[in-house]
PDB file of N, CA and C in Angstrom:
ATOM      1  N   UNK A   1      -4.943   6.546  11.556  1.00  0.00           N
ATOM      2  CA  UNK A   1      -5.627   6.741  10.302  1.00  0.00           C
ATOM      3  C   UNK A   1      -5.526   5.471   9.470  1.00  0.00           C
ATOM      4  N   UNK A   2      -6.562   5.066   8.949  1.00  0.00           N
ATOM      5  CA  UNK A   2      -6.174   4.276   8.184  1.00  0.00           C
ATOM      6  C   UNK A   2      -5.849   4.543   6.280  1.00  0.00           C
ATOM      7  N   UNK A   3      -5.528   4.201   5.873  1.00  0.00           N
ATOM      8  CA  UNK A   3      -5.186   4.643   4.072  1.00  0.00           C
ATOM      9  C   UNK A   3      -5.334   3.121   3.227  1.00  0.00           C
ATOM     10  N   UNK A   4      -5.574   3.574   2.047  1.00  0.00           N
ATOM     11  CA  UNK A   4      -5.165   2.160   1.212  1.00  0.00           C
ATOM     12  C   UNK A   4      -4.593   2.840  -0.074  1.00  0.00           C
ATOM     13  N   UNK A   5      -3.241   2.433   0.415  1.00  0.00           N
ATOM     14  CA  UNK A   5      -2.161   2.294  -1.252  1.00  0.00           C
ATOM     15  C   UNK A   5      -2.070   1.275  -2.268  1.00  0.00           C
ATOM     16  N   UNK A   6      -2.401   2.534  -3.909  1.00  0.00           N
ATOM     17  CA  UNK A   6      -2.515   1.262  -4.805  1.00  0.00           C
ATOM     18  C   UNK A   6      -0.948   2.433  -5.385  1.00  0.00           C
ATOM     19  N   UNK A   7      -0.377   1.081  -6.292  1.00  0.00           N
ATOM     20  CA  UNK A   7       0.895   1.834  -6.867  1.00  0.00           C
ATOM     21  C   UNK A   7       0.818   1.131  -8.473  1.00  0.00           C
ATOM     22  N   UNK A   8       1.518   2.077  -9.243  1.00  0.00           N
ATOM     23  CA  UNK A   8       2.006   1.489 -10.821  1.00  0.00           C
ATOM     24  C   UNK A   8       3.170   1.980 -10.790  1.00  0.00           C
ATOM     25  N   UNK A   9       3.968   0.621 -11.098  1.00  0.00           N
ATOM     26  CA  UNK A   9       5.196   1.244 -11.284  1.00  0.00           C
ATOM     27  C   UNK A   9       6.103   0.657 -12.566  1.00  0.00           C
ATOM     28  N   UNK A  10       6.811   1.670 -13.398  1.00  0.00           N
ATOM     29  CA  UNK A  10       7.224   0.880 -14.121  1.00  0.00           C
ATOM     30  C   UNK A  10       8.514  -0.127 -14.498  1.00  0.00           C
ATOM     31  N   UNK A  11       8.282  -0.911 -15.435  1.00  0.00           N
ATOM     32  CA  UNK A  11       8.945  -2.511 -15.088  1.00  0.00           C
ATOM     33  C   UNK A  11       9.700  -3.016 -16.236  1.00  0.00           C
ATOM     34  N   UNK A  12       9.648  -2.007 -17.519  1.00  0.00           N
ATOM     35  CA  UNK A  12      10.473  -2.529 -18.612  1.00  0.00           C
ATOM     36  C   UNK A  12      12.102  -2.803 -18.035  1.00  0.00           C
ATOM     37  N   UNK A  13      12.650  -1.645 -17.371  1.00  0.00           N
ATOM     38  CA  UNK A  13      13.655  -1.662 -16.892  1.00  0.00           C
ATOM     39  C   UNK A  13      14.252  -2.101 -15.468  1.00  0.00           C
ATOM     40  N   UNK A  14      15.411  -2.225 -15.857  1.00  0.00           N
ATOM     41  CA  UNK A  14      15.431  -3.487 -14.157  1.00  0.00           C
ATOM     42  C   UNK A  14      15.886  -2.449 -13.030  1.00  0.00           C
ATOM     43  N   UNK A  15      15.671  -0.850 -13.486  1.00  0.00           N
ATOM     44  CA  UNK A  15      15.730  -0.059 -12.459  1.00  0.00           C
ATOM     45  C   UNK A  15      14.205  -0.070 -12.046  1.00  0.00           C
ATOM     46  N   UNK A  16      13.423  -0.001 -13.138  1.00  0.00           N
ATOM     47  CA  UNK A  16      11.827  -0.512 -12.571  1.00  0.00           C
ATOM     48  C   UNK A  16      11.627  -1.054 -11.857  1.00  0.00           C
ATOM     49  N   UNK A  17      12.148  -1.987 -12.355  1.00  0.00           N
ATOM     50  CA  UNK A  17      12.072  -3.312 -11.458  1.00  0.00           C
ATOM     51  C   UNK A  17      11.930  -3.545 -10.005  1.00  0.00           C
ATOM     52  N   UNK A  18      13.278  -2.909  -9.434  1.00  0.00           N
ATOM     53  CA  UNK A  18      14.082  -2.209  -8.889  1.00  0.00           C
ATOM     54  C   UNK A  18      13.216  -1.373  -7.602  1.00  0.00           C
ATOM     55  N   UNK A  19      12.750  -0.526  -8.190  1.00  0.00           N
ATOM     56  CA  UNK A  19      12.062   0.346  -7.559  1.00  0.00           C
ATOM     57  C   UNK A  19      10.721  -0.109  -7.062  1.00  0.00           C
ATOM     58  N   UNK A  20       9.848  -1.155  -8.098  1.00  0.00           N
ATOM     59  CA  UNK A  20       8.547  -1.665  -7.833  1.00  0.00           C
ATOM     60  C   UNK A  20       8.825  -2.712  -6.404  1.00  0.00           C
ATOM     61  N   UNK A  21      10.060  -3.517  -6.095  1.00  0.00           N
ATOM     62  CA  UNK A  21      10.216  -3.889  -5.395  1.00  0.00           C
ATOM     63  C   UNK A  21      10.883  -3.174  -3.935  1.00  0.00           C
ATOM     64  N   UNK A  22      11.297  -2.455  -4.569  1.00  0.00           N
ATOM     65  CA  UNK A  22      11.269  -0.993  -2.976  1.00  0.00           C
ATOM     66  C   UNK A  22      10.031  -0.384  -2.608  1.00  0.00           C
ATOM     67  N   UNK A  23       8.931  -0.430  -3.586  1.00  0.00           N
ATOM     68  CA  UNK A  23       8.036   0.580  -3.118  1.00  0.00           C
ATOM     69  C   UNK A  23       7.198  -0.979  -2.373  1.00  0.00           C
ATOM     70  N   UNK A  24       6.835  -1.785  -2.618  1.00  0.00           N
ATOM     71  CA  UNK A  24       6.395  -2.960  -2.114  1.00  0.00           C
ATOM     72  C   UNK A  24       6.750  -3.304  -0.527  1.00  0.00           C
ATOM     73  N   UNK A  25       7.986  -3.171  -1.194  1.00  0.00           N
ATOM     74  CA  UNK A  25       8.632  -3.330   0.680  1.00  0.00           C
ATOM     75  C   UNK A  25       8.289  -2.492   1.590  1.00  0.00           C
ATOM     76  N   UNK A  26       8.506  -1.079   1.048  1.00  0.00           N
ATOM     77  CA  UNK A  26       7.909  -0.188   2.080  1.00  0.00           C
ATOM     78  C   UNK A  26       6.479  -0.099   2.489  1.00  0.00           C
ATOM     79  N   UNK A  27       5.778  -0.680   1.661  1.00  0.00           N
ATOM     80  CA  UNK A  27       4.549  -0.563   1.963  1.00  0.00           C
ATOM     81  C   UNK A  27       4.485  -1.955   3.048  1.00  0.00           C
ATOM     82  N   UNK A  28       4.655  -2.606   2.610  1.00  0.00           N
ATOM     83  CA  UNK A  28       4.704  -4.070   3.540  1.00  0.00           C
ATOM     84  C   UNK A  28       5.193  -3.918   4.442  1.00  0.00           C
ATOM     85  N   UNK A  29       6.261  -3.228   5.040  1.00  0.00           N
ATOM     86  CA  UNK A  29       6.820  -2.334   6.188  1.00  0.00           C
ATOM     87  C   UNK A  29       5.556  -1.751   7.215  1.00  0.00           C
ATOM     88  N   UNK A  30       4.788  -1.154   6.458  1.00  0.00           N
ATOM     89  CA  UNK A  30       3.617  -0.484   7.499  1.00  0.00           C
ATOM     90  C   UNK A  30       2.054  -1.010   7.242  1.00  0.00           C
ATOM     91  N   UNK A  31       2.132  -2.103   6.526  1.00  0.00           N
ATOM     92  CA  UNK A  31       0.457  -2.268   6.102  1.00  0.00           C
ATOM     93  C   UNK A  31       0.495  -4.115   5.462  1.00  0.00           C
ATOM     94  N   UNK A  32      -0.430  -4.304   5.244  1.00  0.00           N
ATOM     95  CA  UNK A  32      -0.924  -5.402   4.414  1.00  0.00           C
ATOM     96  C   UNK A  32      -1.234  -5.706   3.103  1.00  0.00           C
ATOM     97  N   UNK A  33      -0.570  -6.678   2.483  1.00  0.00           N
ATOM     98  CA  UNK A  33      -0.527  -6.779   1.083  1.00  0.00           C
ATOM     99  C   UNK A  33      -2.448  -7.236   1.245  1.00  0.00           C
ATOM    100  N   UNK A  34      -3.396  -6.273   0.376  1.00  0.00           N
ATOM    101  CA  UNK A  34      -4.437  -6.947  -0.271  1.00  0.00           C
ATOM    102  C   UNK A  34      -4.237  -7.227  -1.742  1.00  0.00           C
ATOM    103  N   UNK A  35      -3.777  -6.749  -2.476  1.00  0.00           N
ATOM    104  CA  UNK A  35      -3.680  -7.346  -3.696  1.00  0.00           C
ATOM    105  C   UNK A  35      -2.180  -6.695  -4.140  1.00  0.00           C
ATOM    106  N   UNK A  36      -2.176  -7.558  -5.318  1.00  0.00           N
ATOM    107  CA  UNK A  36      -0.338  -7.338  -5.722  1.00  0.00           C
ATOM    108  C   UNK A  36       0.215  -5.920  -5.751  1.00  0.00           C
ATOM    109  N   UNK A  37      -0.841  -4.879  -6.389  1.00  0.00           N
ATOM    110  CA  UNK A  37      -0.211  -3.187  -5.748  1.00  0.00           C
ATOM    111  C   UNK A  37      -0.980  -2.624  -5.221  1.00  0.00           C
ATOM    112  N   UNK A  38      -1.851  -3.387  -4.187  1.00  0.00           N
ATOM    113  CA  UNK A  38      -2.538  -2.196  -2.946  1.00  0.00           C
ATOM    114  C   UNK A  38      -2.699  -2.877  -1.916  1.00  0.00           C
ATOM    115  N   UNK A  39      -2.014  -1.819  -0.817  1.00  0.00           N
ATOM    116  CA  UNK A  39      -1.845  -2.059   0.938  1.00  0.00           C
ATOM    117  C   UNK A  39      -3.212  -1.487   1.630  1.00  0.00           C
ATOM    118  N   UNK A  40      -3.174  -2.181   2.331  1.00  0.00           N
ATOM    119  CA  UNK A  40      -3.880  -1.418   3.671  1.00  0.00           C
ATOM    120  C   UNK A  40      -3.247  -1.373   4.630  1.00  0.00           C
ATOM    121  N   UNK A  41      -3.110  -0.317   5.174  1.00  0.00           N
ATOM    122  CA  UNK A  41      -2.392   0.293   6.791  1.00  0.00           C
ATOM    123  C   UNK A  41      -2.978   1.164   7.371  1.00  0.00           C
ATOM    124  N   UNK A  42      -2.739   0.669   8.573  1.00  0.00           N
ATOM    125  CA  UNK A  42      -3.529   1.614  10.131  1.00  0.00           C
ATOM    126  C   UNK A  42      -2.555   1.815  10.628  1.00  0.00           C
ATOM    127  N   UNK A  43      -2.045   3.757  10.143  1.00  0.00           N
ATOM    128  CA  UNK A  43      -1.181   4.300  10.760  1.00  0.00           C
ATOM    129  C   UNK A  43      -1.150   5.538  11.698  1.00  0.00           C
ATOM    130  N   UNK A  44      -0.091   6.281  12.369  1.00  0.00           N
ATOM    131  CA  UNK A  44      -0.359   6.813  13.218  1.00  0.00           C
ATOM    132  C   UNK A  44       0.359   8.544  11.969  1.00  0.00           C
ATOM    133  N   UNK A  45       0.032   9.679  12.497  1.00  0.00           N
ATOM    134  CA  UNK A  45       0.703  10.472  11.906  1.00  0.00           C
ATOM    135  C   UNK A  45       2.471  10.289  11.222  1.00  0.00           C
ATOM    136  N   UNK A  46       3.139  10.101  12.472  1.00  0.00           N
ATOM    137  CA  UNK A  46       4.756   9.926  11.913  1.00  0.00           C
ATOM    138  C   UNK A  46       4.758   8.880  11.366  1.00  0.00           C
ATOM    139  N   UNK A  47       4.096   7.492  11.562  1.00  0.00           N
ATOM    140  CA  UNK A  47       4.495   6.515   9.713  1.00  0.00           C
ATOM    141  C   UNK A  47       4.063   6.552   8.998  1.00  0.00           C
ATOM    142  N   UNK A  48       2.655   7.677   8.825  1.00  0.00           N
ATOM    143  CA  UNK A  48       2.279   7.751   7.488  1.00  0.00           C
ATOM    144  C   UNK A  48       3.132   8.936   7.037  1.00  0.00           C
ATOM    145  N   UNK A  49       3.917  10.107   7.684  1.00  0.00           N
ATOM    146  CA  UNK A  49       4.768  10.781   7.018  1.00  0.00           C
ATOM    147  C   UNK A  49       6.447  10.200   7.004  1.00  0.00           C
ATOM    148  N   UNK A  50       6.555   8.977   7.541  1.00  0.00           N
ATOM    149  CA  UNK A  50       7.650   8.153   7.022  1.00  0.00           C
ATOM    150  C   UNK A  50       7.556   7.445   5.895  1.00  0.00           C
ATOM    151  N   UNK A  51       5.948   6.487   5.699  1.00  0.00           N
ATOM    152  CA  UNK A  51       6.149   5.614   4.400  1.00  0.00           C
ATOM    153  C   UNK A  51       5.814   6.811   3.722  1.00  0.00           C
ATOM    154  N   UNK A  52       5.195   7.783   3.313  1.00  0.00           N
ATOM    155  CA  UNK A  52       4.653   8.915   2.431  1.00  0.00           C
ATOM    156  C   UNK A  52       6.549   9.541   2.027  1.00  0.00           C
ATOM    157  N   UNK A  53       7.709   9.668   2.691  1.00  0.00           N
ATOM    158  CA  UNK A  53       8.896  10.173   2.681  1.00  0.00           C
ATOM    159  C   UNK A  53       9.471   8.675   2.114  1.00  0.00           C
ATOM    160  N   UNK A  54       9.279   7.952   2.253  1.00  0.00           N
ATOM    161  CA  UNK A  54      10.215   6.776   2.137  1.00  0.00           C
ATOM    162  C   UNK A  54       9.839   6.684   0.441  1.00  0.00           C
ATOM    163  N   UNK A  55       8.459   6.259   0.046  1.00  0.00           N
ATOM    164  CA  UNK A  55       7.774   6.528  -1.348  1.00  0.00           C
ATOM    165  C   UNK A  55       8.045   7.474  -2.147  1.00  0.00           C
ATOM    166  N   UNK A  56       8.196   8.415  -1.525  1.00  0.00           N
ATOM    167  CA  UNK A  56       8.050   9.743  -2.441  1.00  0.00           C
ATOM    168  C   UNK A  56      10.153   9.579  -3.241  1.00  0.00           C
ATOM    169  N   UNK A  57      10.750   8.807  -2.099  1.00  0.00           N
ATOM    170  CA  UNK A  57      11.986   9.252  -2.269  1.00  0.00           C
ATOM    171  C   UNK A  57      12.392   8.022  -3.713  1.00  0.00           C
ATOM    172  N   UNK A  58      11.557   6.951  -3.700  1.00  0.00           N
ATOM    173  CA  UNK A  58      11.828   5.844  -4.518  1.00  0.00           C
ATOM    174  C   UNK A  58      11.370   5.981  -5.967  1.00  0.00           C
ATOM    175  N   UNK A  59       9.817   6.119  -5.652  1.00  0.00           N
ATOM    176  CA  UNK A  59       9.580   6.207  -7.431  1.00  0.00           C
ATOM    177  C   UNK A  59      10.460   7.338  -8.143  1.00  0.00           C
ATOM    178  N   UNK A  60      10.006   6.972  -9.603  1.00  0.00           N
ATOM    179  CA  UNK A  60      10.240   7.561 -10.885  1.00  0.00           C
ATOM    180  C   UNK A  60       9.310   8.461 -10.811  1.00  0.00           C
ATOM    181  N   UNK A  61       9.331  10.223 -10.741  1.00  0.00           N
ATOM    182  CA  UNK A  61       8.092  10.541 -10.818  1.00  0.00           C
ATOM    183  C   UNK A  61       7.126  10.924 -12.237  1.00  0.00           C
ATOM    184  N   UNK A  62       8.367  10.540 -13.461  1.00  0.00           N
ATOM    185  CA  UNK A  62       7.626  10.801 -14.750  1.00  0.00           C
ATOM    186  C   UNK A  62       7.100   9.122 -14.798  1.00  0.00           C
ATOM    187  N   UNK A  63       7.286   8.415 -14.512  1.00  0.00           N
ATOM    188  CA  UNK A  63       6.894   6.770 -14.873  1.00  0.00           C
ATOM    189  C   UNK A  63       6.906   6.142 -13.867  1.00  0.00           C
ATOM    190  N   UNK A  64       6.172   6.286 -13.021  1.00  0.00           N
ATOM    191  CA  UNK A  64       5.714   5.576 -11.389  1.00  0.00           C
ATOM    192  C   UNK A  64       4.642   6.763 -11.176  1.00  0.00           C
ATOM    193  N   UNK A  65       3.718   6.078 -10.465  1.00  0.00           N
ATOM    194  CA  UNK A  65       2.036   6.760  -9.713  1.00  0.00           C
ATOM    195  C   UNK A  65       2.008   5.958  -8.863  1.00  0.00           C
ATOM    196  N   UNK A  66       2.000   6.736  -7.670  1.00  0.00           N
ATOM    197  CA  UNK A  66       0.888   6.169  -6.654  1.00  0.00           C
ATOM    198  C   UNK A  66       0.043   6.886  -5.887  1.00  0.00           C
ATOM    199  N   UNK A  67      -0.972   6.086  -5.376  1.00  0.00           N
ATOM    200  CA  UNK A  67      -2.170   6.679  -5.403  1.00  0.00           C
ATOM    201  C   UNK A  67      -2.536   6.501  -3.529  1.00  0.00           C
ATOM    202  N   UNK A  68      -2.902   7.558  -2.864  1.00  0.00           N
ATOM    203  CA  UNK A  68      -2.884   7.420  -1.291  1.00  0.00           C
ATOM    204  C   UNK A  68      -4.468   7.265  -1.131  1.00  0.00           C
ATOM    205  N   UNK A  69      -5.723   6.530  -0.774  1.00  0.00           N
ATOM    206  CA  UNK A  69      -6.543   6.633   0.022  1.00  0.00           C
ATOM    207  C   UNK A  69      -6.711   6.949   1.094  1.00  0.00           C
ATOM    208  N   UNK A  70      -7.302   7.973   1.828  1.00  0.00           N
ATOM    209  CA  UNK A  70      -7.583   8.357   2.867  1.00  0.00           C
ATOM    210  C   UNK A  70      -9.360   7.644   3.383  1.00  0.00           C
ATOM    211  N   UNK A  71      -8.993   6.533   4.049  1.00  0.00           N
ATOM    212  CA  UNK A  71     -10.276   6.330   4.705  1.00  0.00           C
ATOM    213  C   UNK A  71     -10.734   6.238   5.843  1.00  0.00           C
ATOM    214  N   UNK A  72     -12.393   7.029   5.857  1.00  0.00           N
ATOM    215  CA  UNK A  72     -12.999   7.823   7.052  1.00  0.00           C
ATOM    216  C   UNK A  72     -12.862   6.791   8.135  1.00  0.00           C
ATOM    217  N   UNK A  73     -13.338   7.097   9.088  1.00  0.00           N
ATOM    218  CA  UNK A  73     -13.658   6.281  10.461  1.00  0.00           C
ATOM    219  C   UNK A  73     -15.009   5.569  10.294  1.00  0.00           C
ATOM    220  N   UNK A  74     -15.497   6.577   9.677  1.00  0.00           N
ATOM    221  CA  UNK A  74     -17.233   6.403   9.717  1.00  0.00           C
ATOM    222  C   UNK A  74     -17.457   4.904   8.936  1.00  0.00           C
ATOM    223  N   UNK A  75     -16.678   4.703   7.907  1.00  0.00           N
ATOM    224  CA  UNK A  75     -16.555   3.643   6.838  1.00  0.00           C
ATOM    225  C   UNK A  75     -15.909   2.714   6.794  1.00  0.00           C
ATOM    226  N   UNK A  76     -15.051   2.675   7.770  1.00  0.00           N
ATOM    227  CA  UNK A  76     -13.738   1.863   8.338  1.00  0.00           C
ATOM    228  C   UNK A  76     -13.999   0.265   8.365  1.00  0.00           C
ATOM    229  N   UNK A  77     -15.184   0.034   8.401  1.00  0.00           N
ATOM    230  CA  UNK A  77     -15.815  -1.027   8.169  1.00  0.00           C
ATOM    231  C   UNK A  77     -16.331  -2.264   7.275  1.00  0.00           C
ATOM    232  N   UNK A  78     -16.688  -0.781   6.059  1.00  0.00           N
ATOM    233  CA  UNK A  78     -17.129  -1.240   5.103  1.00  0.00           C
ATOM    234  C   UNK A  78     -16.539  -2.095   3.751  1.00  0.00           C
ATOM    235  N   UNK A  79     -16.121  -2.918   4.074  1.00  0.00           N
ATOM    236  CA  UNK A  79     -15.055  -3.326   2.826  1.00  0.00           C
ATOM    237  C   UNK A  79     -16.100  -4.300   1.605  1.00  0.00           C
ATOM    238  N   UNK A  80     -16.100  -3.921   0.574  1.00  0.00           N
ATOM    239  CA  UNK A  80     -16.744  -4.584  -0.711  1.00  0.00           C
ATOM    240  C   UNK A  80     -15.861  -5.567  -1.742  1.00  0.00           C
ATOM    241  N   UNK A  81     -16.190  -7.031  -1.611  1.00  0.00           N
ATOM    242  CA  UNK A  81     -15.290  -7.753  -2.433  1.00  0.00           C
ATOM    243  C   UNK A  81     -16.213  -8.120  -3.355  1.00  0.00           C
ATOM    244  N   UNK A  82     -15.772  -8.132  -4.908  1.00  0.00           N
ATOM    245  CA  UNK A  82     -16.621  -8.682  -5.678  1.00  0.00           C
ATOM    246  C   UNK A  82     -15.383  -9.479  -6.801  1.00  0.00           C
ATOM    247  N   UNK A  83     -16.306 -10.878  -6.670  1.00  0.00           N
ATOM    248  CA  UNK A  83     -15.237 -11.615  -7.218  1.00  0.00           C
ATOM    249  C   UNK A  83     -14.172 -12.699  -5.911  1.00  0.00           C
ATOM    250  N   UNK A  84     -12.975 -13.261  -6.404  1.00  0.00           N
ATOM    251  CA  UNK A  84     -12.430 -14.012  -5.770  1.00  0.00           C
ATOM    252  C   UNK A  84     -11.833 -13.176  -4.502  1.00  0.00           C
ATOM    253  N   UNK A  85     -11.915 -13.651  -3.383  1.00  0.00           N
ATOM    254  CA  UNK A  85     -11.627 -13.410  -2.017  1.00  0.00           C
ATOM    255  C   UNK A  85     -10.197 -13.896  -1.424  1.00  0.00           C
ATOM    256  N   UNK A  86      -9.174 -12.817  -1.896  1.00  0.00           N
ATOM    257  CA  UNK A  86      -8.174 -13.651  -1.166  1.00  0.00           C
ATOM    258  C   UNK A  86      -7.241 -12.699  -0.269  1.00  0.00           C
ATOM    259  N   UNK A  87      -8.309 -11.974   0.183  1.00  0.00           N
ATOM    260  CA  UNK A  87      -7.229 -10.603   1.146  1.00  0.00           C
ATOM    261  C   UNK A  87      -7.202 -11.353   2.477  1.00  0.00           C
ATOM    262  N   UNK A  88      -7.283 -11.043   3.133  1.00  0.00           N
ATOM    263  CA  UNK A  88      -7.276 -11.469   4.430  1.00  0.00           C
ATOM    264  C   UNK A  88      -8.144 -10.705   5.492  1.00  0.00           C
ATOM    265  N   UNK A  89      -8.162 -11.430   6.985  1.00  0.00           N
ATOM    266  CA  UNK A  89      -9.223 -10.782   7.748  1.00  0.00           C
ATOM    267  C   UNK A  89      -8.739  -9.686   8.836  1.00  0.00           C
ATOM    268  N   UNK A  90      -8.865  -7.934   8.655  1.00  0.00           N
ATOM    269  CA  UNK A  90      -7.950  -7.410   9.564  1.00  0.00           C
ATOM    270  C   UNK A  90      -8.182  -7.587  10.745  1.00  0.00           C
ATOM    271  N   UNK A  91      -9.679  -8.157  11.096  1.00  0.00           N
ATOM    272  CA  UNK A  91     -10.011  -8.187  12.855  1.00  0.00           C
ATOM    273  C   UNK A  91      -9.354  -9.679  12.731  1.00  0.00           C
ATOM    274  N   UNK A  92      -9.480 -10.760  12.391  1.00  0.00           N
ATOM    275  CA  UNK A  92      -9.094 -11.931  12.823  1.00  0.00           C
ATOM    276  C   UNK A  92      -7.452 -11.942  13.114  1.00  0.00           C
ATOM    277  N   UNK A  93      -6.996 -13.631  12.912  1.00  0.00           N
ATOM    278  CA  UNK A  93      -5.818 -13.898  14.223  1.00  0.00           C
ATOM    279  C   UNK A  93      -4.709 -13.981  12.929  1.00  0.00           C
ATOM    280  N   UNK A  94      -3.451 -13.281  13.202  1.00  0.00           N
ATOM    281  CA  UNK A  94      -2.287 -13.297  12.543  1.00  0.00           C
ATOM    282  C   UNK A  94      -1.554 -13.776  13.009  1.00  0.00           C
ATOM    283  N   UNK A  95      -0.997 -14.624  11.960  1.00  0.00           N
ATOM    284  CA  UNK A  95      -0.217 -15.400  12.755  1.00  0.00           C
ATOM    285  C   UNK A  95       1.604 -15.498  12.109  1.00  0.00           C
ATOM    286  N   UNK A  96       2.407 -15.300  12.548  1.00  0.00           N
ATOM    287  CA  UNK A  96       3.519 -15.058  11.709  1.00  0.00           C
ATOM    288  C   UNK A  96       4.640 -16.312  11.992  1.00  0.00           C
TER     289      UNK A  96
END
């Protein structure tokens, strides 16, 4: 499946802090940073109910949101950038 996670988390406090940088990681764990709080990942059932368990266990849930996209197959394709381009290419070559 693929999903795209956007997150807000909050940051006055350095448990915020804290946490915005746990929920980051985990996402970066199973997906790709496109912009500073939203991933894209192509996952299989058990890591999307691991990062979905791993998330759920980190935020604040009165002052932290995040938000799960579920996207189709049919559309899987379609990606719309408007404005500066600096995500990256998921079919092209990664290189680490």
């Amino acid at each position: 499946m693929k999903i795209l996670i956007t997150y807000d988390v909050e940051t006055i406090t350095s448990e915020g802090r804290s946490r915005l940088r746990q929920v980051a990681r985990h996402c970066k764990d199973y997906g790709q940073r496109v912009q500073n709080s939203v991933f894209e990942c192509t996952l299989n059932g058990a890591q999307y109910a691991a990062l979905k368990d791993k998330l759920l266990h980190t935020i604040n849930k009165e002052n932290d949101s995040i938000r799960i996209y579920h996207l189709s197959e049919r559309h899987a394709n379609v990606i719309e950038t408007i404005g500066k381009e600096t995500s990256y290419d998921p079919d092209g070559l990664l290189l680490l």
